[in-house]
C-alpha atoms as a PDB file:
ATOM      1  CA  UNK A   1      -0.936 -18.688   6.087  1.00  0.00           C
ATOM      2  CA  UNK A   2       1.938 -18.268   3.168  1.00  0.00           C
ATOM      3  CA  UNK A   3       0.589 -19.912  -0.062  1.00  0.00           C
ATOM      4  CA  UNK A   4       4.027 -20.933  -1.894  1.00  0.00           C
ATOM      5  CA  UNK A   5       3.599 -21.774  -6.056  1.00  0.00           C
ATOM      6  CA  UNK A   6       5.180 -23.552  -8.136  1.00  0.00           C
ATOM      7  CA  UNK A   7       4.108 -22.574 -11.199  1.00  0.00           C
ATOM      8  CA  UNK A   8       5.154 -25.003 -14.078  1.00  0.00           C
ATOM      9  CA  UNK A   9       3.837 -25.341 -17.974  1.00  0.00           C
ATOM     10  CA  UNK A  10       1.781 -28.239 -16.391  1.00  0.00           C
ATOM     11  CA  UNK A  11       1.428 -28.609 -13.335  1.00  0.00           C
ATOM     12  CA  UNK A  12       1.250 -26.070 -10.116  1.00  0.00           C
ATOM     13  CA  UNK A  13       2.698 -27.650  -7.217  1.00  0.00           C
ATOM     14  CA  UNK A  14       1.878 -25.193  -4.167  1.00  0.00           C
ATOM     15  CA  UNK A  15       2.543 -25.824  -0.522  1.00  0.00           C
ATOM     16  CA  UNK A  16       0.433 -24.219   2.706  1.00  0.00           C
ATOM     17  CA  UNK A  17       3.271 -22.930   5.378  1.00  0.00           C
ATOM     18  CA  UNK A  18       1.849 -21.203   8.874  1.00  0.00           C
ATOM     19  CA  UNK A  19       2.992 -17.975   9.251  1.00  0.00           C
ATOM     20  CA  UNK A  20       4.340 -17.995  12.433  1.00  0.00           C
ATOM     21  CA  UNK A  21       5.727 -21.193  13.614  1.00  0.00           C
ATOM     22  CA  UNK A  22       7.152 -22.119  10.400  1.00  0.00           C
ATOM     23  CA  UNK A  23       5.023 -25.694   9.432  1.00  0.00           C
ATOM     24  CA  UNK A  24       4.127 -26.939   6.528  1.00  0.00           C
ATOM     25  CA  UNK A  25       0.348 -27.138   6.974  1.00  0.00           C
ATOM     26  CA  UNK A  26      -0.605 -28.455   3.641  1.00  0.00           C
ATOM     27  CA  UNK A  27       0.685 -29.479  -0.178  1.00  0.00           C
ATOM     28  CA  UNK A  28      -0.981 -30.461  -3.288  1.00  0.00           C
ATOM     29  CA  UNK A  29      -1.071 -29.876  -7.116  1.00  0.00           C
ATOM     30  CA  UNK A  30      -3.267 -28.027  -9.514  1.00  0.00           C
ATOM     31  CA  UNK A  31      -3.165 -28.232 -13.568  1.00  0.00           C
ATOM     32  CA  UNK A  32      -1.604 -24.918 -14.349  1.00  0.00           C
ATOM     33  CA  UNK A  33      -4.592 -23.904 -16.709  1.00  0.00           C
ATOM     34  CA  UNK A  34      -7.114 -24.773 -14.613  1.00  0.00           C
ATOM     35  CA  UNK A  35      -9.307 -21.840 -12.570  1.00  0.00           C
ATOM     36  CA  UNK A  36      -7.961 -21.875  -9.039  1.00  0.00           C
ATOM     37  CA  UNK A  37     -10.238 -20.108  -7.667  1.00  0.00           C
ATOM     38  CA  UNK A  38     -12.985 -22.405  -8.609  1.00  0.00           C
ATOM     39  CA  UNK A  39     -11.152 -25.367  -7.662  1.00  0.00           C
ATOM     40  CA  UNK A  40     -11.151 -28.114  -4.184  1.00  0.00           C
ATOM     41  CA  UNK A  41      -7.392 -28.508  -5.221  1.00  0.00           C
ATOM     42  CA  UNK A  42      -5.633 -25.534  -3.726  1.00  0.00           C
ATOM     43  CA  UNK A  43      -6.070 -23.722  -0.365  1.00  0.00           C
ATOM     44  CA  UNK A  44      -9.448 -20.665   0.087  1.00  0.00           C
ATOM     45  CA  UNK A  45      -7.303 -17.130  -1.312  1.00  0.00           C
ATOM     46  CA  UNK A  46      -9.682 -15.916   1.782  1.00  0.00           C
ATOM     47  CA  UNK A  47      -7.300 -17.397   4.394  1.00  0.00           C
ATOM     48  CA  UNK A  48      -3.707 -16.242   3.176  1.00  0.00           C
ATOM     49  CA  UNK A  49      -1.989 -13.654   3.981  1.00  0.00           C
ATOM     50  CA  UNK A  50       0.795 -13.568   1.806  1.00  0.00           C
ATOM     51  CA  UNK A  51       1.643 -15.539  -1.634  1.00  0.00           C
ATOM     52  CA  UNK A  52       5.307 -16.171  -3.320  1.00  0.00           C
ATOM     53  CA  UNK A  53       5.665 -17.555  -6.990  1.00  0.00           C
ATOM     54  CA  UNK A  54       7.867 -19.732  -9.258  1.00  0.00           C
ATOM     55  CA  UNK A  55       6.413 -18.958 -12.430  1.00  0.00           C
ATOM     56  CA  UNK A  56       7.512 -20.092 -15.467  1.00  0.00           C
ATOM     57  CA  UNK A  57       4.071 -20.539 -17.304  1.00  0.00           C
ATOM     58  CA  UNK A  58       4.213 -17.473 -18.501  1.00  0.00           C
ATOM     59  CA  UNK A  59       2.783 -14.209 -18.706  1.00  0.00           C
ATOM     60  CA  UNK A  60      -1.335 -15.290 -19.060  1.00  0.00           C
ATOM     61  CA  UNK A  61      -0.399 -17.485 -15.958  1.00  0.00           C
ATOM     62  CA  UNK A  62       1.018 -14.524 -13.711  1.00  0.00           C
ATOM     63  CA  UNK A  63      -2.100 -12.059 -15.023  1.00  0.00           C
ATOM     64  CA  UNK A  64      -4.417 -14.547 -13.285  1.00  0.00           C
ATOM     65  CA  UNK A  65      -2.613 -14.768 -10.236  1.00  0.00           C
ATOM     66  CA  UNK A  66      -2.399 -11.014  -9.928  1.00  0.00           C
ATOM     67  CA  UNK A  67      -6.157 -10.544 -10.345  1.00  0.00           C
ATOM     68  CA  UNK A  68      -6.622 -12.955  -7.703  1.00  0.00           C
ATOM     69  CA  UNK A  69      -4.111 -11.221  -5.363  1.00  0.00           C
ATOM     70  CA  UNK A  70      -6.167  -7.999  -5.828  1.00  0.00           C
ATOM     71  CA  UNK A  71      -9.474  -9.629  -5.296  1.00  0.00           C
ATOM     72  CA  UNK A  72      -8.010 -11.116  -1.763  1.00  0.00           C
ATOM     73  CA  UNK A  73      -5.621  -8.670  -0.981  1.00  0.00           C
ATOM     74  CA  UNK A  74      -2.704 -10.926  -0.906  1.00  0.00           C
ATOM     75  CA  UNK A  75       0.443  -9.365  -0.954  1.00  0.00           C
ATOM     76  CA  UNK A  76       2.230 -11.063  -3.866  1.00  0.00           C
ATOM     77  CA  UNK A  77       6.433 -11.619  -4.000  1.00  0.00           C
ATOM     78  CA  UNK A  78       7.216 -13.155  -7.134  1.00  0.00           C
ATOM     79  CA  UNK A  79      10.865 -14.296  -7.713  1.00  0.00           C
ATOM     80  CA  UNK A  80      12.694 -13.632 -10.871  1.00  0.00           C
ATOM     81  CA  UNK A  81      15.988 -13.952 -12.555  1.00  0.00           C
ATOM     82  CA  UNK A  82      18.240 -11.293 -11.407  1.00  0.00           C
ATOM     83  CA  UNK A  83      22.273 -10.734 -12.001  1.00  0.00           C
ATOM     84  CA  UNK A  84      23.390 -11.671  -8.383  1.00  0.00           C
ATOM     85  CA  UNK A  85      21.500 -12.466  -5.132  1.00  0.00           C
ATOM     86  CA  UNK A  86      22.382 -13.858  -2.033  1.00  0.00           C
ATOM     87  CA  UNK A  87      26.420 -14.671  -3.174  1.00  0.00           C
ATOM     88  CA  UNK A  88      25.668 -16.325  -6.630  1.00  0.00           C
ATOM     89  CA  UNK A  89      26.676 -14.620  -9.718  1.00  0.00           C
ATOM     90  CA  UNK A  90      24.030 -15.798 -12.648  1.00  0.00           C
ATOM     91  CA  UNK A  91      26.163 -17.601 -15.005  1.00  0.00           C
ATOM     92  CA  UNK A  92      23.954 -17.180 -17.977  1.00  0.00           C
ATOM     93  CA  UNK A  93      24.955 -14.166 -20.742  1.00  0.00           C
ATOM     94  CA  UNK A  94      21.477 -13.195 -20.310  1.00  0.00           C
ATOM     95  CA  UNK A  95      20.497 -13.478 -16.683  1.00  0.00           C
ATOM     96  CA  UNK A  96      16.895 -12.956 -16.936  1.00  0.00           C
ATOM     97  CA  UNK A  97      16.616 -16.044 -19.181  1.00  0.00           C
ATOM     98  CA  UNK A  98      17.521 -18.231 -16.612  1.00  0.00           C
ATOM     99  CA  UNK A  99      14.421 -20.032 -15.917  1.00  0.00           C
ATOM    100  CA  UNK A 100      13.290 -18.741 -12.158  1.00  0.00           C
ATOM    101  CA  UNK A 101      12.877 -22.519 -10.391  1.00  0.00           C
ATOM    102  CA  UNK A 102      16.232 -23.437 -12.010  1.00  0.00           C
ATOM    103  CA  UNK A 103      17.571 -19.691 -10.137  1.00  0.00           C
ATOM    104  CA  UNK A 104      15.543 -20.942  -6.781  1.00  0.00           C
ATOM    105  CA  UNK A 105      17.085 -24.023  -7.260  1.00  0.00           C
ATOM    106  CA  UNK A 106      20.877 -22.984  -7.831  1.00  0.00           C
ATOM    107  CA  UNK A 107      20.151 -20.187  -4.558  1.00  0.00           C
ATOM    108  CA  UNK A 108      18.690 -22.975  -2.288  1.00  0.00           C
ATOM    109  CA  UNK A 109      21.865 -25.644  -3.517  1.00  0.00           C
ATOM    110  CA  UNK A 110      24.878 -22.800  -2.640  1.00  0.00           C
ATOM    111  CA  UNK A 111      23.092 -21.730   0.839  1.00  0.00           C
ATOM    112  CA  UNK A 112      22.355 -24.812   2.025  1.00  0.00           C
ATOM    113  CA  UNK A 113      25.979 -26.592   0.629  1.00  0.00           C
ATOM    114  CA  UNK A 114      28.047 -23.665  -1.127  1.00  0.00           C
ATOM    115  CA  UNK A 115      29.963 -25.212  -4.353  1.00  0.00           C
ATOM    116  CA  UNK A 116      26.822 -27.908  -5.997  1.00  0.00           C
ATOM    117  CA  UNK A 117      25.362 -29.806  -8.859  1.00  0.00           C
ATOM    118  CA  UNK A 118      21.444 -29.143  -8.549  1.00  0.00           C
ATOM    119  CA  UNK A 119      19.421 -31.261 -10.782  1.00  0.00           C
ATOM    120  CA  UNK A 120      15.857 -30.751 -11.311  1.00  0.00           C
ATOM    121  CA  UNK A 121      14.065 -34.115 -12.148  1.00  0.00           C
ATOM    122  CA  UNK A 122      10.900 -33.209 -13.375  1.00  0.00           C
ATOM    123  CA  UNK A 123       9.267 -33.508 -17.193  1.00  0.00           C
ATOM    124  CA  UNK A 124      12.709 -32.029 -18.169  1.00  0.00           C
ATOM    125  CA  UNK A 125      15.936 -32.940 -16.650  1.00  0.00           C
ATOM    126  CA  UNK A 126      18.068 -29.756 -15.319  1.00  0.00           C
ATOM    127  CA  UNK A 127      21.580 -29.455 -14.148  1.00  0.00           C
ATOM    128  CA  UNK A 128      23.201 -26.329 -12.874  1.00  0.00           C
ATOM    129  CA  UNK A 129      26.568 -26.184 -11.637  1.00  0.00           C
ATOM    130  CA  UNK A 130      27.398 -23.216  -9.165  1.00  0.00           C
ATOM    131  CA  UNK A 131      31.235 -23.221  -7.748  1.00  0.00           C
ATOM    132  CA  UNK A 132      32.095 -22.268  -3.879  1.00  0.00           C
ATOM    133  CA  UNK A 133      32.921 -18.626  -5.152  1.00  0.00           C
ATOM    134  CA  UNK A 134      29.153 -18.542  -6.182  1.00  0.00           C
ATOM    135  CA  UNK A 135      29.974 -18.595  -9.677  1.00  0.00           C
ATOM    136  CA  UNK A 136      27.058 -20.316 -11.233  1.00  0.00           C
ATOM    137  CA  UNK A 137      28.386 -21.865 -14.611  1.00  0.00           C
ATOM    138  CA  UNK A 138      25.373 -22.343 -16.587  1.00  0.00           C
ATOM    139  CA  UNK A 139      23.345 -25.758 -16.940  1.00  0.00           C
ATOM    140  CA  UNK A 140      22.193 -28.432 -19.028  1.00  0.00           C
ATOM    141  CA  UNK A 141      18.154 -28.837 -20.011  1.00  0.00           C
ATOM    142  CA  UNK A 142      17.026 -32.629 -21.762  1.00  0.00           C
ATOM    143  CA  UNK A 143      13.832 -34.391 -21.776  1.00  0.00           C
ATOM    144  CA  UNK A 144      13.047 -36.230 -18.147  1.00  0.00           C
ATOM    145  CA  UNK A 145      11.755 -39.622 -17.531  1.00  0.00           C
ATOM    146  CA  UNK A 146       8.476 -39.347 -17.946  1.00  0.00           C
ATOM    147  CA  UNK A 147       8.675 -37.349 -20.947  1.00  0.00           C
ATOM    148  CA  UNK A 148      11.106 -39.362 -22.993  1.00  0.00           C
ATOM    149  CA  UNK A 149       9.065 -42.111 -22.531  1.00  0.00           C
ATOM    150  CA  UNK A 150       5.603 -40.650 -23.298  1.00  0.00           C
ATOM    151  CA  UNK A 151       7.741 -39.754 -26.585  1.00  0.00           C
ATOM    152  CA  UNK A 152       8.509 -43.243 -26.956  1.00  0.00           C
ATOM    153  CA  UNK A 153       4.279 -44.388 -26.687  1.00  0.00           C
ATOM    154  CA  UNK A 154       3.938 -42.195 -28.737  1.00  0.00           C
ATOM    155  CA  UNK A 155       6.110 -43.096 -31.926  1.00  0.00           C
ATOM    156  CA  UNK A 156       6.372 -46.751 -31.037  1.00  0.00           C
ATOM    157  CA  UNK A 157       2.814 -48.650 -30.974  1.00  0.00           C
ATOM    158  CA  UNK A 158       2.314 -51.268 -28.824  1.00  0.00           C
ATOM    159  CA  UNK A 159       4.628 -50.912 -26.479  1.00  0.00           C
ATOM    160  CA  UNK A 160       3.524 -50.642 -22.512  1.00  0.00           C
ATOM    161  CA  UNK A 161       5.309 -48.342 -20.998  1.00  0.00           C
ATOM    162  CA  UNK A 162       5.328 -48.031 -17.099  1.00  0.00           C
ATOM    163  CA  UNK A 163       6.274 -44.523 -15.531  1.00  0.00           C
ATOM    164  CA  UNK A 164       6.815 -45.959 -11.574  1.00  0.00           C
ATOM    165  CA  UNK A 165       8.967 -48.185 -12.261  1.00  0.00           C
ATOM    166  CA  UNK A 166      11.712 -48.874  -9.155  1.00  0.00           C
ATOM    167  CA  UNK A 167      15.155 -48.475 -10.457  1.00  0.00           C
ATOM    168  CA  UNK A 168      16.300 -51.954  -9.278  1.00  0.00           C
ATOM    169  CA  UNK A 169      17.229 -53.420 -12.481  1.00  0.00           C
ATOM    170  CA  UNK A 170      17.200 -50.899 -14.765  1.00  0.00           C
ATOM    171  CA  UNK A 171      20.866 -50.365 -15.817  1.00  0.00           C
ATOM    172  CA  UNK A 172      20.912 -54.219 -17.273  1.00  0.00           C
ATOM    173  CA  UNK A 173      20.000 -54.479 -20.877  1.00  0.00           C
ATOM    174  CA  UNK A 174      15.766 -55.329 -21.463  1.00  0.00           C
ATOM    175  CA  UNK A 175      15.126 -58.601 -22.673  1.00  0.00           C
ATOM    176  CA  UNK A 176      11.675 -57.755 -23.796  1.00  0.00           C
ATOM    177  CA  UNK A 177      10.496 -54.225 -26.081  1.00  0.00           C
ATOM    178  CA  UNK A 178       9.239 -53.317 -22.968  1.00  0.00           C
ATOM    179  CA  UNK A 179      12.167 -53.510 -20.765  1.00  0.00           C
ATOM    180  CA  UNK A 180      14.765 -52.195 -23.524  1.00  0.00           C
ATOM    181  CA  UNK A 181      12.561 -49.209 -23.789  1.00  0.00           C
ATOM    182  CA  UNK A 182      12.388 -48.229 -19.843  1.00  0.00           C
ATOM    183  CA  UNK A 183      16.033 -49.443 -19.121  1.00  0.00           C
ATOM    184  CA  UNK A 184      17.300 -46.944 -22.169  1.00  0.00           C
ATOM    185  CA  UNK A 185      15.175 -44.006 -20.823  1.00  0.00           C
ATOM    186  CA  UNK A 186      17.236 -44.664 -17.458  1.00  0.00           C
ATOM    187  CA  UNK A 187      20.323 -44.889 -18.833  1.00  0.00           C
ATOM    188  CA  UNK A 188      20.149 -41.759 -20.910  1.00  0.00           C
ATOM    189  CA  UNK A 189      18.408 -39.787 -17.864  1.00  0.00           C
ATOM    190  CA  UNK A 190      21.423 -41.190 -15.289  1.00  0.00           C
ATOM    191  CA  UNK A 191      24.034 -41.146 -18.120  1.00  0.00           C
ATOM    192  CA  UNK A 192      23.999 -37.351 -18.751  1.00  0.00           C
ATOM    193  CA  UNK A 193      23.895 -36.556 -15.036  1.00  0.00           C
ATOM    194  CA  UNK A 194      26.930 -38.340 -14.448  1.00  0.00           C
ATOM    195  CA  UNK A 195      28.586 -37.020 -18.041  1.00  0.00           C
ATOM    196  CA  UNK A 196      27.728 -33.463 -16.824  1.00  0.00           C
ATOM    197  CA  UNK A 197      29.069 -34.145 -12.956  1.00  0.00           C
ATOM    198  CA  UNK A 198      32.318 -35.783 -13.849  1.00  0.00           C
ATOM    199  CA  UNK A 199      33.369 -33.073 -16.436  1.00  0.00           C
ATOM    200  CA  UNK A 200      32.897 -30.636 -14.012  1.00  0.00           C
ATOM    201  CA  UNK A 201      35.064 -32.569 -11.491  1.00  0.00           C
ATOM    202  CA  UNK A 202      37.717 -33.363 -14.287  1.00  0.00           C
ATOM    203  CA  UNK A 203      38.174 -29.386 -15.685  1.00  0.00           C
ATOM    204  CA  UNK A 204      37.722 -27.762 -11.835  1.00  0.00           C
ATOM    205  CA  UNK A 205      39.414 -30.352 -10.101  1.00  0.00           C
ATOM    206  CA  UNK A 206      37.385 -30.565  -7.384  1.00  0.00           C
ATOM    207  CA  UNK A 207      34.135 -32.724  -6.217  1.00  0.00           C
ATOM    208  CA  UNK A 208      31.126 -31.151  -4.734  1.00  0.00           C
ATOM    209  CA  UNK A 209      27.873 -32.213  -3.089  1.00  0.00           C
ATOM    210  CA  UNK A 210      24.842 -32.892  -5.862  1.00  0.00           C
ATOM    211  CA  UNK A 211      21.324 -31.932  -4.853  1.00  0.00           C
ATOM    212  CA  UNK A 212      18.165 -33.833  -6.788  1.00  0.00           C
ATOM    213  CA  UNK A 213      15.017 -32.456  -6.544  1.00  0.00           C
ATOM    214  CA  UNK A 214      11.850 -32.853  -8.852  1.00  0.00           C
ATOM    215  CA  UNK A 215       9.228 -35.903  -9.075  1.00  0.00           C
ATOM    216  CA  UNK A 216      11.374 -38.341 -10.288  1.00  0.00           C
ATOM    217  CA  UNK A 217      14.219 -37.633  -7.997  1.00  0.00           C
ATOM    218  CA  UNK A 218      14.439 -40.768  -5.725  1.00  0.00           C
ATOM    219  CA  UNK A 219      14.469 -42.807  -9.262  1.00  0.00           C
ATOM    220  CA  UNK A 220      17.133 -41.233 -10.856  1.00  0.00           C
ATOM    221  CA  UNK A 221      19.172 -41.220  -7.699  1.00  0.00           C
ATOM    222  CA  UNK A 222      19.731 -45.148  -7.820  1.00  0.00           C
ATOM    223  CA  UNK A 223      21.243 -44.988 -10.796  1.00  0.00           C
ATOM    224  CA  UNK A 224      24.025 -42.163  -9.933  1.00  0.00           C
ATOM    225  CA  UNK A 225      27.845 -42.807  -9.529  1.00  0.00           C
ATOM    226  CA  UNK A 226      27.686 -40.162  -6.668  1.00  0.00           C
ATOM    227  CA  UNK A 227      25.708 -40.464  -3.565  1.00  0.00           C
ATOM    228  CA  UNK A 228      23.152 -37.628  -3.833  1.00  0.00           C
ATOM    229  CA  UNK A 229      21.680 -35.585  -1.378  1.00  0.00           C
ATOM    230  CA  UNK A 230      17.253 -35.571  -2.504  1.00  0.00           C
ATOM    231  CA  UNK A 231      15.645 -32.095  -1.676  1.00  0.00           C
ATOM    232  CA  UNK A 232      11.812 -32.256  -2.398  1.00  0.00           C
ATOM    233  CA  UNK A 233      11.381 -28.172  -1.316  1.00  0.00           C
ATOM    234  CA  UNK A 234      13.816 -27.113  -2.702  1.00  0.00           C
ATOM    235  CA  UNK A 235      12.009 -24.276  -5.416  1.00  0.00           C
ATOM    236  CA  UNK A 236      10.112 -23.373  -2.084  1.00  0.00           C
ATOM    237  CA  UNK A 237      13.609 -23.342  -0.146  1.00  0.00           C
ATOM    238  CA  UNK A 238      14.910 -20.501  -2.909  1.00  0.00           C
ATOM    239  CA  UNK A 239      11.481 -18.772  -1.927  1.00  0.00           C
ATOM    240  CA  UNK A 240      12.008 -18.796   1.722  1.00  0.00           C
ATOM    241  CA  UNK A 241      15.523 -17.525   1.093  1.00  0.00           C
ATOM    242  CA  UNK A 242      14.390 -14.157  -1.345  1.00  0.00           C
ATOM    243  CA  UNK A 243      11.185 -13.485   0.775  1.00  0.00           C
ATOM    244  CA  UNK A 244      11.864 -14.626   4.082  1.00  0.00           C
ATOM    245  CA  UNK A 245       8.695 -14.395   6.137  1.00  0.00           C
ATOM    246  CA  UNK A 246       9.110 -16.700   9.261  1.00  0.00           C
ATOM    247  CA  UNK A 247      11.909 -16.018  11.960  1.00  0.00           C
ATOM    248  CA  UNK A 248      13.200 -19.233  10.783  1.00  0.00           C
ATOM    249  CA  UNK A 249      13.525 -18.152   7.143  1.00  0.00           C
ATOM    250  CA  UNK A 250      14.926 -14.817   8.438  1.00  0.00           C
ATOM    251  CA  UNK A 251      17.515 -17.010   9.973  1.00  0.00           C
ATOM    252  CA  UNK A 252      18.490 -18.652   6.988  1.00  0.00           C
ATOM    253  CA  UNK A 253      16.923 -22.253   8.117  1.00  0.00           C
ATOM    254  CA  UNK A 254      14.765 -23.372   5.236  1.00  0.00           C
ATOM    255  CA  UNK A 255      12.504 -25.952   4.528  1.00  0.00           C
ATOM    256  CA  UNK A 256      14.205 -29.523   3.699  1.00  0.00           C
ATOM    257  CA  UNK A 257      17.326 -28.430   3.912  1.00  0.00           C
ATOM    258  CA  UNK A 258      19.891 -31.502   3.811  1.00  0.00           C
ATOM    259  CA  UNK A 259      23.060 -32.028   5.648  1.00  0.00           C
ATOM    260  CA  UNK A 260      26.221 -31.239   3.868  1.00  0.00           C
ATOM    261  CA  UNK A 261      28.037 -34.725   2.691  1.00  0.00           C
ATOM    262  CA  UNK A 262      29.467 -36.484  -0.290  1.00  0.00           C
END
């Protein structure tokens, strides 16, 4: 079995693929900072073969994964940052910076569509723009759903705030504290997407394909002015694509990955 990680400041989303015929076996989550090998929550190290990481959790984080990988024997690929890989030219001055599942992400986005918007809807909101050269242009980062509104609990008292809510309704003004607090969270999670999309389409003159992905990606899609494409494996995607493993992978068919279509 391939153990894939995704290896946040929270939470480790990981994913159990077979080896040979190319299924996902298996998915779950585990609090970064718990001990995995202790824990019911991820797969036995004593039945993979092979492990790839998204790690952005830091250094503590990766030491603890590469003890395990000794104890087991697991070969270990973990992705990083790099200049250029696979026909996309990192757009940041600094390319190691760029945080690794935003890389993935950007990789995944330009081999599955070429010219994209990615965005990332997790606990922060991320939005990388990569041009049908491969030129990635850099990217937004701003506080996602979830988080802006356990901001809000926090510095307003009293006021119930729901993280599922459906997005039906949400872009009319809130006629209780309640509502006015969840509808503004949407707006300014769906406002800066679209801000960030349609200046790219007005200074490049052209319109490309945008690719959600993170937790809260179906919610913030309702609310879009373009039709996006959602892409739950899409971290794991950029995995498969700089360690392919599978005949499928070596083929350049990953996991998820959407038909092209505005």
């Amino acid at each position: 079995m391939i153990l894939d990680l995704d290896i946040g400041n929270t939470l480790t989303k990981w994913r159990l693929k077979h080896i040979t015929d190319n299924r996902v076996v298996d998915r779950g989550s585990i609090w970064t900072r718990d001990r995995w090998e202790d824990s019911e929550e991820i797969p036995d190290f004593r039945d993979i073969k092979l492990m790839r990481v998204s790690n952005v959790a830091g250094k503590e984080v990766l030491s603890e994964l590469e003890r395990i990988s000794r104890r087991y024997r697991i070969p270990l690929h973990i992705a990083r940052s790099t200049e250029r890989f696979a026909g996309v030219r990192n757009g940041y001055k600094e390319p190691a910076k760029l945080g690794v599942d935003r890389w993935l992400g950007v990789l995944a986005g330009y081999h599955a569509m070429g010219g994209c918007c990615v965005v990332d809807c997790g606990s922060a909101i991320t939005i990388d723009l990569v041009l049908g050269g491969g030129e990635h242009l850099g990217g937004y980062i701003a506080p996602g759903v979830r988080l802006m509104k356990e901001s809000l609990k926090l510095g307003t008292r009293n006021v119930p705030v729901d993280p599922d809510e459906n997005h039906k309704g949400l872009m009319t003004p809130g006629t209780t504290t309640h509502e006015a607090v969840s509808h503004g969270i949407y707006l300014a999670a769906i406002g800066q997407i679209n801000l960030a999309y349609e200046q790219m389409v007005r200074h490049h003159l052209i319109k490309m394909p945008m690719i959600l992905t993170g937790g809260d990606a179906l919610l913030v899609s309702g609310g879009l002015e373009i039709k996006a494409l959602c892409w739950p494996d899409m971290v794991y995607a950029g995995l498969e694509l700089m360690f392919p493993v599978t005949q499928a992978e070596k083929k350049g068919d990953l996991t998820g990955m959407p038909c092209k279509e505005l």
